[in-house]
N, C-alpha and C. Protein backbone atom coordinates (compact mmCIF):
# COMPACT_ATOMS: atom_id res chain seq x y z
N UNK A 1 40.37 93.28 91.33
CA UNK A 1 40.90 94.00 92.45
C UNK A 1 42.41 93.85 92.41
N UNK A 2 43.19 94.84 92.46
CA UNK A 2 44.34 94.78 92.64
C UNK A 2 44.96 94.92 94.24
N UNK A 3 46.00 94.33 94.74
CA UNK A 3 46.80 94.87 95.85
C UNK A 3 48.13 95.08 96.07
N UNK A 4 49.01 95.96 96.25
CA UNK A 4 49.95 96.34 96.40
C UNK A 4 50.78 96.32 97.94
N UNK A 5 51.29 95.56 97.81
CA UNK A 5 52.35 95.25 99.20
C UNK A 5 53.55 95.95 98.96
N UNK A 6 53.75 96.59 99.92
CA UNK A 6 55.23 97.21 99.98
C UNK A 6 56.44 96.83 99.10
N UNK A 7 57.02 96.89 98.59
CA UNK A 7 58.12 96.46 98.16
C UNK A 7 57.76 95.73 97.43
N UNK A 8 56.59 95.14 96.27
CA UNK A 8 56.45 94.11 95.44
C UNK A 8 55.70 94.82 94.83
N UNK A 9 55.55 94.21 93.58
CA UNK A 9 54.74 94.49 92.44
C UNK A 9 53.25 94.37 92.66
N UNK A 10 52.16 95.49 91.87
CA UNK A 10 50.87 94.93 92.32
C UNK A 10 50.40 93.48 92.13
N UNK A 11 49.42 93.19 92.79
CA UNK A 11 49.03 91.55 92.48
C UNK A 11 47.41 91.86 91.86
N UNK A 12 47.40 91.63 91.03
CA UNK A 12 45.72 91.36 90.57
C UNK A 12 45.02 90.23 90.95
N UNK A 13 43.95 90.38 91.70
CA UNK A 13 42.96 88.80 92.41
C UNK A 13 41.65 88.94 91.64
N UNK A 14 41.67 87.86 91.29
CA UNK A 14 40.43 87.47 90.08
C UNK A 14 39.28 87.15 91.22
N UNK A 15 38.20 86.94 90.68
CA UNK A 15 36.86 86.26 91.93
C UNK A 15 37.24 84.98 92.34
N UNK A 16 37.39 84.89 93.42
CA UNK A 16 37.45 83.60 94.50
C UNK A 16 38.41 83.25 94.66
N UNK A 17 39.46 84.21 94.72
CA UNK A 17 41.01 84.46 94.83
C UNK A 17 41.18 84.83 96.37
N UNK A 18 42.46 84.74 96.93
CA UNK A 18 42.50 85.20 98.19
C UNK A 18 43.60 85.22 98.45
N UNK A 19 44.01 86.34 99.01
CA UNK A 19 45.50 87.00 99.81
C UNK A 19 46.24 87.13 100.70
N UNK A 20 47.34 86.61 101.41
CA UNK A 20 47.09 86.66 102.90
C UNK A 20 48.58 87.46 102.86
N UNK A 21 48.15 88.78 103.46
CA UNK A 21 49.43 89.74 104.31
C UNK A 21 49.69 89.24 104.97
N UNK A 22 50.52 89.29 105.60
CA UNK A 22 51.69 88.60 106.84
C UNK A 22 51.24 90.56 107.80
N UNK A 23 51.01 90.45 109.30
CA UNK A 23 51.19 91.42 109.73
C UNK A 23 51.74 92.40 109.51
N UNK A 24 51.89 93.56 109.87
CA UNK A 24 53.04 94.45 109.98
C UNK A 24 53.55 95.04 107.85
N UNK A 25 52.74 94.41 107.31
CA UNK A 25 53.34 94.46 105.77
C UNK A 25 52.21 95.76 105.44
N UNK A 26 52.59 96.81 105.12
CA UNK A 26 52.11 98.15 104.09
C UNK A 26 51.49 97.16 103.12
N UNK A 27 50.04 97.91 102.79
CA UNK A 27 49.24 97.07 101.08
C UNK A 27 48.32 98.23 101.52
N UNK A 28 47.69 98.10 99.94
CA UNK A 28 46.89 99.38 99.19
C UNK A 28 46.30 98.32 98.42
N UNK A 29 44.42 98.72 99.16
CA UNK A 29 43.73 97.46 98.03
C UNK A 29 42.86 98.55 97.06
N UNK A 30 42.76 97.98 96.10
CA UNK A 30 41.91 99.08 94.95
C UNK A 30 41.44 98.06 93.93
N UNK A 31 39.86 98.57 93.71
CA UNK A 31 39.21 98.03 92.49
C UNK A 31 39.44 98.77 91.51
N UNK A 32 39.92 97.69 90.49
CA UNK A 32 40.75 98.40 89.59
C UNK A 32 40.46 98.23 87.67
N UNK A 33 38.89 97.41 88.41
CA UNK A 33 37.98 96.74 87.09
C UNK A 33 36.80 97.78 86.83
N UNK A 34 36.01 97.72 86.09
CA UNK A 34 35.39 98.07 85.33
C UNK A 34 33.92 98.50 86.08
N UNK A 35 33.96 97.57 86.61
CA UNK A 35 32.49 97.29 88.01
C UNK A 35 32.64 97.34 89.01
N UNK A 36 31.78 98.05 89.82
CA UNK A 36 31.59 97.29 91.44
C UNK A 36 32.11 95.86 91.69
N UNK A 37 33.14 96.36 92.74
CA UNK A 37 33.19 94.86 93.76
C UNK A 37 33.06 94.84 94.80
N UNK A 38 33.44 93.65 95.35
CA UNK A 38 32.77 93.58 96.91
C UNK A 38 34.15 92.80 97.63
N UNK A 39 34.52 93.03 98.58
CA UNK A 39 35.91 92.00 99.04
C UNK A 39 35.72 91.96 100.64
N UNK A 40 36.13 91.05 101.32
CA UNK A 40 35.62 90.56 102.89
C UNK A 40 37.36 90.61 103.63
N UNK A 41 37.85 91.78 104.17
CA UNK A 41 38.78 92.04 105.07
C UNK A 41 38.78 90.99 106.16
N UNK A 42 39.67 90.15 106.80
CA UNK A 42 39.69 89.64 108.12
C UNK A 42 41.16 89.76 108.55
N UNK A 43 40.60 90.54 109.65
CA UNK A 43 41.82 90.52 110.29
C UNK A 43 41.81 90.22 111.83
N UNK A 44 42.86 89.51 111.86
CA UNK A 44 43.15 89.06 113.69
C UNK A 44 43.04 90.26 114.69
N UNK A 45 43.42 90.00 115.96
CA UNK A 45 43.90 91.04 116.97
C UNK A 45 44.81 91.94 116.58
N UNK A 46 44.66 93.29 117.09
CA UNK A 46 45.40 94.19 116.95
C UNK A 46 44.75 95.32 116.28
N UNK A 47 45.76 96.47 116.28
CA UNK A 47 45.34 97.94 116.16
C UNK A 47 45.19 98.22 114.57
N UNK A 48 43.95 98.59 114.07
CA UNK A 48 44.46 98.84 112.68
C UNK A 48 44.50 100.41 112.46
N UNK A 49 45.49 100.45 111.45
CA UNK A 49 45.72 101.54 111.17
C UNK A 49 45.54 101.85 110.14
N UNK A 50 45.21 103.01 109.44
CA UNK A 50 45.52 103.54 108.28
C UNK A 50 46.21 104.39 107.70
N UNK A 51 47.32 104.25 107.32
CA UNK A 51 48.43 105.03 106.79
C UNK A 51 48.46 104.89 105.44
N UNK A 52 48.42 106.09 104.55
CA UNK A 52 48.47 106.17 103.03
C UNK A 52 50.09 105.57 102.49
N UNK A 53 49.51 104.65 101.29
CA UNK A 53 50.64 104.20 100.73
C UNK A 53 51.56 104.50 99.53
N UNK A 54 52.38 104.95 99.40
CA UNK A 54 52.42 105.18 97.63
C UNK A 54 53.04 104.21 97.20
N UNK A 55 53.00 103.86 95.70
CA UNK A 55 53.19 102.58 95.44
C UNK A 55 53.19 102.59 93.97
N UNK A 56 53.64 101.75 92.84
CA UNK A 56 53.97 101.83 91.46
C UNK A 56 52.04 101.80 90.52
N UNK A 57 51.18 101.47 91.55
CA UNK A 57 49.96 101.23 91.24
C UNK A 57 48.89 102.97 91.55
N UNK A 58 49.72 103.92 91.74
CA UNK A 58 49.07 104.92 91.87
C UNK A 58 48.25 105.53 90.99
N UNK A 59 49.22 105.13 89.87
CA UNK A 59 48.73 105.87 88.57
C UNK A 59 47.50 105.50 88.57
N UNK A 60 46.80 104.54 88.75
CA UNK A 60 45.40 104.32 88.34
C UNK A 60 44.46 104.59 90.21
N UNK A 61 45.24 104.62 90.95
CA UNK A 61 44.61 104.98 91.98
C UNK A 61 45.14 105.73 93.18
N UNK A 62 44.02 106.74 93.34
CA UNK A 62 44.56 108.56 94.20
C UNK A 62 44.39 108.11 95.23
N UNK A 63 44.77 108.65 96.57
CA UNK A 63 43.74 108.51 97.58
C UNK A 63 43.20 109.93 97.53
């Protein structure tokens, strides 16, 4: 799985890896392997939104 935070390079997370956005930070998560995966979102209070991101990791993923 890859993720892309605003202003940084994508990050690739291997199995049993884990990521933590800071609020308020733009990211674009995409499986970006070969297989099905599965990944467990938690997020605190507050409104989520979804706003499309573009990002240096597009090339391999559209929305």
């Amino acid at each position: 799985m890859s993720v892309t935070l605003e202003s940084s390079p994508c990050k690739t997370l291997s199995q049993g890896e884990r990521l933590l956005i800071p609020p308020g930070v733009p990211h674009q998560v995409a499986n970006t392997g070969g297989v099905p995966s599965r990944y467990l979102v938690v997020q605190g209070v507050g409104v989520f939104d979804f706003i499309r991101l573009t990002g240096e990791c597009d090339a391999w993923y559209k929305f």
